[in-house]
C-alpha atoms as a PDB file:
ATOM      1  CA  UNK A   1     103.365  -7.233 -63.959  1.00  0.00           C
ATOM      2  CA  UNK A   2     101.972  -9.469 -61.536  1.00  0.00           C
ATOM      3  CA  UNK A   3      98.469  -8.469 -59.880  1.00  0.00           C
ATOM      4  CA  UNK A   4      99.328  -9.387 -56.484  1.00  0.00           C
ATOM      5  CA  UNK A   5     101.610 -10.320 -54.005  1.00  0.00           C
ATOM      6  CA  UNK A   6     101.688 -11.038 -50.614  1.00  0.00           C
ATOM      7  CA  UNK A   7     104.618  -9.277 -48.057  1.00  0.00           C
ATOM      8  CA  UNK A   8     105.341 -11.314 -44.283  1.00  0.00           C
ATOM      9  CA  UNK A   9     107.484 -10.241 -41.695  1.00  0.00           C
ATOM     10  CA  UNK A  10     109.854 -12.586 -40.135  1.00  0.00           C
ATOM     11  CA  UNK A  11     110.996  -9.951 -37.197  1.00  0.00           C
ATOM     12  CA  UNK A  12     109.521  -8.585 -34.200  1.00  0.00           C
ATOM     13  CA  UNK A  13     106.043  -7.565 -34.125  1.00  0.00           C
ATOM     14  CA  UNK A  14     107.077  -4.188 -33.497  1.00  0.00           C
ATOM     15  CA  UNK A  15     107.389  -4.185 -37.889  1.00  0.00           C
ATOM     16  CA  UNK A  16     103.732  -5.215 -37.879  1.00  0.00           C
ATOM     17  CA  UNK A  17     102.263  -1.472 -38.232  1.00  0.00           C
ATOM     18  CA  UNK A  18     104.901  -0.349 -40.410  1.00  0.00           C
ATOM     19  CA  UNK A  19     104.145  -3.662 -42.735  1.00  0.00           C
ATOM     20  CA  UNK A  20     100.502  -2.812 -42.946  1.00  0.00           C
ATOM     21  CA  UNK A  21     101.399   0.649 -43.965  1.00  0.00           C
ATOM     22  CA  UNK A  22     103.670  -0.308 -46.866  1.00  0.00           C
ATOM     23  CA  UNK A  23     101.061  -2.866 -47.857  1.00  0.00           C
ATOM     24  CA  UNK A  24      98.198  -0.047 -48.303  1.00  0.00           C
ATOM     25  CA  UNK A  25     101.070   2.412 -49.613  1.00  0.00           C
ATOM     26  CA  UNK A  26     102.257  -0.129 -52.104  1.00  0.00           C
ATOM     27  CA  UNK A  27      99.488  -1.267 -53.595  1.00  0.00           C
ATOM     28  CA  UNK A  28      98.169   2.942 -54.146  1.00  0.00           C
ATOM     29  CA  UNK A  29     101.361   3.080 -55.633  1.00  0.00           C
ATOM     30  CA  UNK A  30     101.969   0.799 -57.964  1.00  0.00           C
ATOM     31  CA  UNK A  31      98.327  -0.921 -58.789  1.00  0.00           C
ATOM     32  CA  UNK A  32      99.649  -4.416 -57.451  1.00  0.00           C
ATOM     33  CA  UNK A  33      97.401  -5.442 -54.403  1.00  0.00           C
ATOM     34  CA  UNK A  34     100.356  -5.712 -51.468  1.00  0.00           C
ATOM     35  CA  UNK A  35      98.805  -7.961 -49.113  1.00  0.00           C
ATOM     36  CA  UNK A  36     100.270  -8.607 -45.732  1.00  0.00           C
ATOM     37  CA  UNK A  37     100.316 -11.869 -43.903  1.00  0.00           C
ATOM     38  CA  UNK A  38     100.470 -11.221 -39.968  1.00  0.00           C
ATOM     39  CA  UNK A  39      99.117 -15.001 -39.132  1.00  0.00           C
ATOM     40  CA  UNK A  40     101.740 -17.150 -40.894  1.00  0.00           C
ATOM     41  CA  UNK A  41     104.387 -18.368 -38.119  1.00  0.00           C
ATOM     42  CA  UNK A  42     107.186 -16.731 -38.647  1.00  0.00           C
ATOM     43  CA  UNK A  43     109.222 -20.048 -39.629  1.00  0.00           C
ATOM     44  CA  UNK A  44     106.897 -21.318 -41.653  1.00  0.00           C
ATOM     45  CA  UNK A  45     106.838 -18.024 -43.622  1.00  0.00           C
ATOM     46  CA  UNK A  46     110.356 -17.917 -43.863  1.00  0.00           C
ATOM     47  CA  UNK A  47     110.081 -21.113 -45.352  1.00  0.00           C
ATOM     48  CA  UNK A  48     107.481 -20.301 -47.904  1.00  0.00           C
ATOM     49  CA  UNK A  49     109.320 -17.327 -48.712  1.00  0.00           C
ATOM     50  CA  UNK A  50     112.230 -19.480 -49.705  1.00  0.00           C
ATOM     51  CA  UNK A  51     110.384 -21.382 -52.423  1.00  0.00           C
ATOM     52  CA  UNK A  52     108.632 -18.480 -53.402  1.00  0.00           C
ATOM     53  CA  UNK A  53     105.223 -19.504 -52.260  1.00  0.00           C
ATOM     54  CA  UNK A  54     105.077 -16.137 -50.605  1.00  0.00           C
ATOM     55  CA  UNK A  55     106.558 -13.098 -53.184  1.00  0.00           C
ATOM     56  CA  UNK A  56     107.760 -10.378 -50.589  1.00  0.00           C
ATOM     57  CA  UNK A  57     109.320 -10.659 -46.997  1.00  0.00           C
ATOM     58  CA  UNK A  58     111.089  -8.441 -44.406  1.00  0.00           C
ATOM     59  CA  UNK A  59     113.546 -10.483 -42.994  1.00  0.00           C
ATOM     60  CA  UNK A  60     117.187 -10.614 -40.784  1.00  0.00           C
ATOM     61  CA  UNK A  61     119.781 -10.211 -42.318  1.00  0.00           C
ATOM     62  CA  UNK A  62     121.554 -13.055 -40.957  1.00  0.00           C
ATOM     63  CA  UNK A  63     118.327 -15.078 -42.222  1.00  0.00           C
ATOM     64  CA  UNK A  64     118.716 -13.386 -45.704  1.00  0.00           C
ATOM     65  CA  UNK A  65     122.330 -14.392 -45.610  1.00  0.00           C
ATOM     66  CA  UNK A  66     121.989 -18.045 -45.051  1.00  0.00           C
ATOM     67  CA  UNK A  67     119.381 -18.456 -47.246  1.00  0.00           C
ATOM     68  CA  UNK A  68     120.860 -16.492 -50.044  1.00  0.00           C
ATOM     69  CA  UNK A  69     124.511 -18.346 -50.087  1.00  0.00           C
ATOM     70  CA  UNK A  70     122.975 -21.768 -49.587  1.00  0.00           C
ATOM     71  CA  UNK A  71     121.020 -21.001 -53.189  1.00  0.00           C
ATOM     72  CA  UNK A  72     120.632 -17.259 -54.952  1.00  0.00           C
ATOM     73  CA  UNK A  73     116.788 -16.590 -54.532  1.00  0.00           C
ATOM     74  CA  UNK A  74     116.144 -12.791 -53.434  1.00  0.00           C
ATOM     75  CA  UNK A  75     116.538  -9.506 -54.947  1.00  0.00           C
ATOM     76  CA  UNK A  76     117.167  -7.160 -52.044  1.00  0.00           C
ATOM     77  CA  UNK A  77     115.027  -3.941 -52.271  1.00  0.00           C
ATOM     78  CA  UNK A  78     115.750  -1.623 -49.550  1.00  0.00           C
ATOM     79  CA  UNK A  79     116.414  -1.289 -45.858  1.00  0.00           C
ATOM     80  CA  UNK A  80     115.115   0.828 -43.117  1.00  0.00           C
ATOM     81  CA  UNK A  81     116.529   3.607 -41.052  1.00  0.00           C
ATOM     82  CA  UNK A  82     114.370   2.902 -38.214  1.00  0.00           C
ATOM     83  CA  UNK A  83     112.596   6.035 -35.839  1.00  0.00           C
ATOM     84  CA  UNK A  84     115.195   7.274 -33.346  1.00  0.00           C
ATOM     85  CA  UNK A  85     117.554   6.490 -35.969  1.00  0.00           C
ATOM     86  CA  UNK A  86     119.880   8.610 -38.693  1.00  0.00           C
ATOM     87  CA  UNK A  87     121.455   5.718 -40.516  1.00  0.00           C
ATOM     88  CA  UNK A  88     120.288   1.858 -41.721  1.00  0.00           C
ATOM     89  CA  UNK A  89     122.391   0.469 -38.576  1.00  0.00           C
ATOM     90  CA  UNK A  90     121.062  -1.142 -35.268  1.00  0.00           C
ATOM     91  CA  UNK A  91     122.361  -2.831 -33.140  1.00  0.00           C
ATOM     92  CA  UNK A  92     121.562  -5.026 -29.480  1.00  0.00           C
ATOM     93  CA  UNK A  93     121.497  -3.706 -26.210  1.00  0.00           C
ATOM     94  CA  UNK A  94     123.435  -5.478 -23.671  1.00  0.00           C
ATOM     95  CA  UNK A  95     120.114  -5.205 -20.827  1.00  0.00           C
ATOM     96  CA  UNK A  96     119.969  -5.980 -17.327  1.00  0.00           C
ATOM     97  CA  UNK A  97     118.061  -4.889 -14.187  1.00  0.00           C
ATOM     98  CA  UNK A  98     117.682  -1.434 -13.057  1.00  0.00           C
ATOM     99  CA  UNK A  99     118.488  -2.221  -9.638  1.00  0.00           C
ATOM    100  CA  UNK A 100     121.442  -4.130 -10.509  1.00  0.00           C
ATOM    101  CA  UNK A 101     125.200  -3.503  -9.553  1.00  0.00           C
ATOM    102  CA  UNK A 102     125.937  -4.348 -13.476  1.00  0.00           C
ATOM    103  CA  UNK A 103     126.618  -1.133 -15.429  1.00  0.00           C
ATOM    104  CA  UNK A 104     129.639  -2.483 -17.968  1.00  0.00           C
ATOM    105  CA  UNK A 105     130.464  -5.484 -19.735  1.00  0.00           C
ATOM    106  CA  UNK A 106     133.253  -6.532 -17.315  1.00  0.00           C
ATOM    107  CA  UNK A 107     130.218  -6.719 -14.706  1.00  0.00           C
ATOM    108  CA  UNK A 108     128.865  -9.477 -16.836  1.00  0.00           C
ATOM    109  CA  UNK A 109     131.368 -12.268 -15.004  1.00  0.00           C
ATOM    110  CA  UNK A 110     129.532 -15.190 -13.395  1.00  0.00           C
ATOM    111  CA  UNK A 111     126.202 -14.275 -14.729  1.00  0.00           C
ATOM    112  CA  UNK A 112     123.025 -15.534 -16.163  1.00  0.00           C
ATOM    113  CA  UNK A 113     122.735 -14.938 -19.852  1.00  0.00           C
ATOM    114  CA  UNK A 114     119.188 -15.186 -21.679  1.00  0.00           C
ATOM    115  CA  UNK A 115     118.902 -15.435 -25.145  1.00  0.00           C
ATOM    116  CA  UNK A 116     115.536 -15.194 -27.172  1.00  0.00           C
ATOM    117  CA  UNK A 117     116.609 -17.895 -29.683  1.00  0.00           C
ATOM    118  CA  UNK A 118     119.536 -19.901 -30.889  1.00  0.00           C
ATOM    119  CA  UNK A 119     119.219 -18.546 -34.381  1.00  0.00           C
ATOM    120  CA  UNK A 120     118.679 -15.531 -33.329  1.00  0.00           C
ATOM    121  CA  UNK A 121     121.385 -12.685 -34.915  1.00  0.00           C
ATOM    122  CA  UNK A 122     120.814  -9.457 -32.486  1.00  0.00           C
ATOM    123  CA  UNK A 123     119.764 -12.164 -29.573  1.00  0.00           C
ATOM    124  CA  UNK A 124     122.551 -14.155 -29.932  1.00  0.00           C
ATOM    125  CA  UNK A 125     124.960 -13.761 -32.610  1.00  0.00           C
ATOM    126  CA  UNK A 126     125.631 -10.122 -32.050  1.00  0.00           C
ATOM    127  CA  UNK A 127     126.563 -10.970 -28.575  1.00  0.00           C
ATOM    128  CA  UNK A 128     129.115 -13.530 -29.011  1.00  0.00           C
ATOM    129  CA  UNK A 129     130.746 -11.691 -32.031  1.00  0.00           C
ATOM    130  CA  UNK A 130     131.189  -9.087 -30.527  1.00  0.00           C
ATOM    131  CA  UNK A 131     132.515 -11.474 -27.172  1.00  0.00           C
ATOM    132  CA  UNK A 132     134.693 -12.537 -29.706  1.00  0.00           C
ATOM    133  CA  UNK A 133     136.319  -9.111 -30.396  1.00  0.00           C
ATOM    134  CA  UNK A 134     137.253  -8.579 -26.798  1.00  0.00           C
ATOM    135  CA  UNK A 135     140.521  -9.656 -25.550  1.00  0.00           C
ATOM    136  CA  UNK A 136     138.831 -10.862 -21.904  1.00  0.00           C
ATOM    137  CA  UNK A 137     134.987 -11.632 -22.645  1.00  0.00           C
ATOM    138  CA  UNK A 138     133.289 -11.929 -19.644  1.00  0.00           C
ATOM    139  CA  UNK A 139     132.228 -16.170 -18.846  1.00  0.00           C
ATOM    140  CA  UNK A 140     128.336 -16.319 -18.080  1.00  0.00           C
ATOM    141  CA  UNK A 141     127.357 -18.776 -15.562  1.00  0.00           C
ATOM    142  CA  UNK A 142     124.671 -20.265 -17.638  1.00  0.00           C
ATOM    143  CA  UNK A 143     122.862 -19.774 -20.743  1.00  0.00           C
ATOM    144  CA  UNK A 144     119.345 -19.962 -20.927  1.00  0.00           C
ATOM    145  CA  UNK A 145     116.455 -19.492 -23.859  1.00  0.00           C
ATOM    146  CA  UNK A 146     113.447 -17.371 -24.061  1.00  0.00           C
ATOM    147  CA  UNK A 147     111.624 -17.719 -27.054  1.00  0.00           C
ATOM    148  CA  UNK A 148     111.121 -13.974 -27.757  1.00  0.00           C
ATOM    149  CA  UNK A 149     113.182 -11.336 -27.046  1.00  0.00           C
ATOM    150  CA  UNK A 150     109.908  -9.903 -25.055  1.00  0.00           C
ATOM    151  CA  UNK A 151     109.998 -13.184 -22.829  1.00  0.00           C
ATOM    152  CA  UNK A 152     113.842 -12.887 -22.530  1.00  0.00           C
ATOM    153  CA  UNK A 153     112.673  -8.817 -21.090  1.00  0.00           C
ATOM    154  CA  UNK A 154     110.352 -10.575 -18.418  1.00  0.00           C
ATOM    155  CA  UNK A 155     112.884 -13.075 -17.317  1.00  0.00           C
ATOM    156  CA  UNK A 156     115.492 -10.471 -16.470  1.00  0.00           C
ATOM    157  CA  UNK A 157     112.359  -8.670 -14.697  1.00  0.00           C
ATOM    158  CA  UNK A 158     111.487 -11.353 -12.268  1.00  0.00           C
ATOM    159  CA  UNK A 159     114.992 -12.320 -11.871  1.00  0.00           C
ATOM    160  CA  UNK A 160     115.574 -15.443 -13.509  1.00  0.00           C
ATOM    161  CA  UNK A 161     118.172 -14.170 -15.403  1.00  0.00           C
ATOM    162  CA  UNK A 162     121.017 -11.310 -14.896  1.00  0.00           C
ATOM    163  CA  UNK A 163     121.753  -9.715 -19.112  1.00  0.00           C
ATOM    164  CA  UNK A 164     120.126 -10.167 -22.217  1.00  0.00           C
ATOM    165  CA  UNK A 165     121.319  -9.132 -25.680  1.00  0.00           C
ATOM    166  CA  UNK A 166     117.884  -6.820 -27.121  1.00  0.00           C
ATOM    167  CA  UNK A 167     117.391  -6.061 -30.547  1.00  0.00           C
ATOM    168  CA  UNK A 168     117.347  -2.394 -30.100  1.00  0.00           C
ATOM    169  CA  UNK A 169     114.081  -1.636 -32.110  1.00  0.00           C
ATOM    170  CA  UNK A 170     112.364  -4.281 -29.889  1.00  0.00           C
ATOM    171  CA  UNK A 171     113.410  -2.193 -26.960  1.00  0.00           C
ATOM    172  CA  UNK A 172     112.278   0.962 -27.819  1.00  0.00           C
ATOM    173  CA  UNK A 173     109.009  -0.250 -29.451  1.00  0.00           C
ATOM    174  CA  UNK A 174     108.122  -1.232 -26.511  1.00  0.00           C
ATOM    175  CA  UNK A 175     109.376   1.505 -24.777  1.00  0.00           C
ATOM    176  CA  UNK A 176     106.766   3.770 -26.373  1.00  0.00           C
ATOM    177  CA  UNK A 177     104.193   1.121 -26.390  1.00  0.00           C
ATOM    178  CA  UNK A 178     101.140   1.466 -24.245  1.00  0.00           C
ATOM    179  CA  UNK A 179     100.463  -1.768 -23.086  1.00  0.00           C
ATOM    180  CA  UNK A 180     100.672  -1.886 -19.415  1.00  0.00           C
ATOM    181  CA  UNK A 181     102.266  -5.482 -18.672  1.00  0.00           C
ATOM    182  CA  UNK A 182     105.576  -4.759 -20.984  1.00  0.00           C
ATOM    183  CA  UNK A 183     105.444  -0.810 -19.743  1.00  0.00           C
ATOM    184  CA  UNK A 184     105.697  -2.847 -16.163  1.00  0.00           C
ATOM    185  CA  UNK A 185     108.643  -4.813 -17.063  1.00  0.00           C
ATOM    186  CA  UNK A 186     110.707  -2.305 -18.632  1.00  0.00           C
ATOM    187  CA  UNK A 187     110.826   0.074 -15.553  1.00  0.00           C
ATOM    188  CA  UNK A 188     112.590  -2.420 -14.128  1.00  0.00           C
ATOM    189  CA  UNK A 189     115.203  -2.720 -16.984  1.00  0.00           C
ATOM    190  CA  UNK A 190     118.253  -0.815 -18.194  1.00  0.00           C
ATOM    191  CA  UNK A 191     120.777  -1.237 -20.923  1.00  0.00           C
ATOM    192  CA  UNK A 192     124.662  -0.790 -20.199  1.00  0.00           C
ATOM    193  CA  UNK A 193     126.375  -1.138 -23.428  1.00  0.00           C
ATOM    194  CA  UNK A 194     125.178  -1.430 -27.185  1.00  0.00           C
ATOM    195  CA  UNK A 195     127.099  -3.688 -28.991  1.00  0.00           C
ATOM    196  CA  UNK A 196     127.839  -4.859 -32.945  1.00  0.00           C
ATOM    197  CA  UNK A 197     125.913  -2.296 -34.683  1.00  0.00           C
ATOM    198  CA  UNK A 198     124.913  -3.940 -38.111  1.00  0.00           C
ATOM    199  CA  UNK A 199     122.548  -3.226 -41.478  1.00  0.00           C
ATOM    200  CA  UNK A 200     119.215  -3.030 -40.821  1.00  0.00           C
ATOM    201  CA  UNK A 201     117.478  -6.173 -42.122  1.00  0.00           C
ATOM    202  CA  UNK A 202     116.519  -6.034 -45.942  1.00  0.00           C
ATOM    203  CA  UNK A 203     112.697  -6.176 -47.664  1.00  0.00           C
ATOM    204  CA  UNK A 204     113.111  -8.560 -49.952  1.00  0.00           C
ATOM    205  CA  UNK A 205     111.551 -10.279 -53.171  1.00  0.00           C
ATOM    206  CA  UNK A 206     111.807 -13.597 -54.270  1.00  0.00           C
ATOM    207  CA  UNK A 207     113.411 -14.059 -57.753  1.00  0.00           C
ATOM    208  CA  UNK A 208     110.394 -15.879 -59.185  1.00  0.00           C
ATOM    209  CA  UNK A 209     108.525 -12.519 -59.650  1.00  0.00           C
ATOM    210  CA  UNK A 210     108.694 -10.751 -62.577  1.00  0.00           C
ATOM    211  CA  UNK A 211     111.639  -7.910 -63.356  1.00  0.00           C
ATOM    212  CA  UNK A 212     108.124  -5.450 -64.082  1.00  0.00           C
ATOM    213  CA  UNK A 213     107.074  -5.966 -60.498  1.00  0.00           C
ATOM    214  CA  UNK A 214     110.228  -5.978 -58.564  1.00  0.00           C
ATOM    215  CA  UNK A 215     111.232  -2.971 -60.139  1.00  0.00           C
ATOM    216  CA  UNK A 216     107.785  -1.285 -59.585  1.00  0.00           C
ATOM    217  CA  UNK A 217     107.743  -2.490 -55.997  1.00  0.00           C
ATOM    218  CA  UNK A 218     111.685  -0.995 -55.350  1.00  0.00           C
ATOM    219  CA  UNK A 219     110.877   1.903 -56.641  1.00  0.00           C
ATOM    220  CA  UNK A 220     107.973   2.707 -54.332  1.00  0.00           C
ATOM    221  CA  UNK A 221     109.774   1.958 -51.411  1.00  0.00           C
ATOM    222  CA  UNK A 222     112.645   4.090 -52.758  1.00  0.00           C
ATOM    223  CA  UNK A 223     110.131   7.093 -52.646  1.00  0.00           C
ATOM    224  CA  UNK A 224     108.479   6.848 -49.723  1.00  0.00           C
ATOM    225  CA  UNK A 225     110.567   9.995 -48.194  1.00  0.00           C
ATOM    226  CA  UNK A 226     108.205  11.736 -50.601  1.00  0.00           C
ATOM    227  CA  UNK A 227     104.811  10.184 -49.605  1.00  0.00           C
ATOM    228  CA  UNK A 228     102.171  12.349 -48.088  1.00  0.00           C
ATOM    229  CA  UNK A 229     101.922   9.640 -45.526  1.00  0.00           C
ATOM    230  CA  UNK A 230     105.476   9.498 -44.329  1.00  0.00           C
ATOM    231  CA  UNK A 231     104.246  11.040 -40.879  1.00  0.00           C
ATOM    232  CA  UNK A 232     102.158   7.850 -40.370  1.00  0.00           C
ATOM    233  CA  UNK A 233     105.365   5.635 -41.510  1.00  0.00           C
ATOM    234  CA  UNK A 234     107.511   7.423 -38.774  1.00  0.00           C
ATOM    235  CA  UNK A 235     104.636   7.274 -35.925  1.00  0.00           C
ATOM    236  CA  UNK A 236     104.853   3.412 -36.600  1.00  0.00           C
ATOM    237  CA  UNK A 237     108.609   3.298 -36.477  1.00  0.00           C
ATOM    238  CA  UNK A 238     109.936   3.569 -39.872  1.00  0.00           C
ATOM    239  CA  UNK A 239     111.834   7.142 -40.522  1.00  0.00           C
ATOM    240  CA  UNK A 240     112.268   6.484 -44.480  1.00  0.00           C
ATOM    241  CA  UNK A 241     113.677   3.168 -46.822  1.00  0.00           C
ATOM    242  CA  UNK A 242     117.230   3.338 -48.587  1.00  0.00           C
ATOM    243  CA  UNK A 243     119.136   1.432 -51.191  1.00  0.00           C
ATOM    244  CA  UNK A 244     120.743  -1.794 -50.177  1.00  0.00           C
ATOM    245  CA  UNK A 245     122.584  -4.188 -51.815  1.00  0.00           C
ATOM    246  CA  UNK A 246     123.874  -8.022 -51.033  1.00  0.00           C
ATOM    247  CA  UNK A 247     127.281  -6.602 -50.397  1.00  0.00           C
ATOM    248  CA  UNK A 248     126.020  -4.856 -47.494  1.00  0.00           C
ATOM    249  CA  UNK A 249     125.445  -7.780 -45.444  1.00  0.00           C
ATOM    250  CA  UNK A 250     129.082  -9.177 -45.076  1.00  0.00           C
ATOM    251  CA  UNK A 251     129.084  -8.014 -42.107  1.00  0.00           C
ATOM    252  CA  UNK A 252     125.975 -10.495 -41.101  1.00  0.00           C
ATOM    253  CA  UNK A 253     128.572 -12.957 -42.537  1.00  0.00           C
ATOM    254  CA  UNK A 254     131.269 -12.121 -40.569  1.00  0.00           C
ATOM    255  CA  UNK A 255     129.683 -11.633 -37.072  1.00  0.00           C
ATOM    256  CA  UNK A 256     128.150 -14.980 -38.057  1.00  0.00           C
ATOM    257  CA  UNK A 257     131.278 -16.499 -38.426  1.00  0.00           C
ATOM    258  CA  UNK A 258     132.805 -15.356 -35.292  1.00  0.00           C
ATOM    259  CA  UNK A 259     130.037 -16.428 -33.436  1.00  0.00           C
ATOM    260  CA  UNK A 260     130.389 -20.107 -34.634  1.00  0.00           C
ATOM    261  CA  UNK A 261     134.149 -19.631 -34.192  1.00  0.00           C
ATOM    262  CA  UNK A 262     133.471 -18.682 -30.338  1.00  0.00           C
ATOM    263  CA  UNK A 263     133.740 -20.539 -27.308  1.00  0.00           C
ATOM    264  CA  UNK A 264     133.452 -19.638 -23.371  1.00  0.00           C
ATOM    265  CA  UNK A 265     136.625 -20.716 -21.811  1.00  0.00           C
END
């Protein structure tokens, strides 16, 4: 069994509390000292999480997708039902202003899309595969990028662009959050529509560690429902972990493919 390992997060920094929790809870459970990395760039984690320079990630499921088909090198170990939540789904919000005439997707026609990045799944991908499903998908007028699905929140508030597709746990992290610049910009916001529910994205380690220590680590997160500190777990966004398997992503790899597939006309 290995005597440490270190755990990033390659999603919002709304996952930051809950990763710090699991890190403490992980390493009283299972004696391996769970270490989390909140300084690594998100990319360049990703990356070292790939060749197994980093042991334990939390990361899309689109991500895990690509990564995973273009060479086997994760063991999946659970996935979240997130607070607010009763099953491992979420999904983007479809958000625009609050003062607005939008209120439904056919509104959307003419308008100025923002998305936080192109590789974005619940930014971008979810939105066009689910454009993809609808037999008249509204055209935007433009398409611009954010950065961050935060940035993408203060765009629509000072008007520089008209929708946005939100990863819903984004939204309603910072919803509840009390810093006052973000609380500012989403009283000015509203979502009309959720779209392409999907699997929550998986915790993952990379096959290089051990079968002792995976298993160890899996099983830990499997029990967490039972923790005394599940209270703390939920107050930081995370109701409970649940199996999940590779085969639960294909839909990642279908609303990926549609999304390639689609084009404005």
């Amino acid at each position: 069994m290995a005597k440490s390992i270190t755990l990033i997060s390659c999603l919002g920094e709304n996952t930051y509390p809950i990763c710090e929790l699991l890190a403490a809870y992980l390493s009283e459970q299972t004696g391996i000292q769970v270490q989390f990395d909140r300084t690594t760039p998100w990319l360049a984690a990703s990356q070292q999480l790939a060749m197994g320079e980093i042991q334990m990630g939390w990361i899309c499921g689109l991500l895990y997708t690509l990564q995973q088909d273009q060479q086997p090198r994760y063991q999946v170990l659970a996935k979240p039902i997130f607070a607010g939540h009763e099953q491992p789904l979420y999904y983007s919000y479809l958000v625009v202003r609050r003062t607005s005439a939008m209120q439904s997707i056919a509104d959307l026609q003419g308008k100025r899309l923002v998305i936080n990045d192109p590789d974005s799944y619940s930014g971008k991908h979810a939105l066009w595969a689910h454009w993809a499903k609808l037999a008249r998908p509204p055209v935007f007028a433009t398409v611009l990028e954010s950065g961050s699905h935060s940035n993408s929140m203060r765009m629509l508030a000072n008007g520089e662009a008209d929708v946005a597709a939100i990863d819903c746990t984004v939204f309603d992290y910072w919803l509840q959050s009390d810093k006052p610049d973000m609380q500012a910009v989403l009283k000015q916001l509203v979502s009309i529509a959720p779209i392409n529910p999907a699997p929550t994205p998986p915790l993952v380690m990379h096959q290089s560690v051990d079968t002792v220590t995976t298993q160890a680590i899996r099983h830990a997160l499997l029990a967490l429902n039972q923790s005394k500190g599940l209270a703390n777990f939920k107050s930081a966004g995370l109701n409970n972990l649940v199996t999940a398997h590779d085969q639960d992503y294909e839909f990642m790899r279908q609303s990926y493919q549609l999304s390639r597939e689609f084009r404005q006309h």
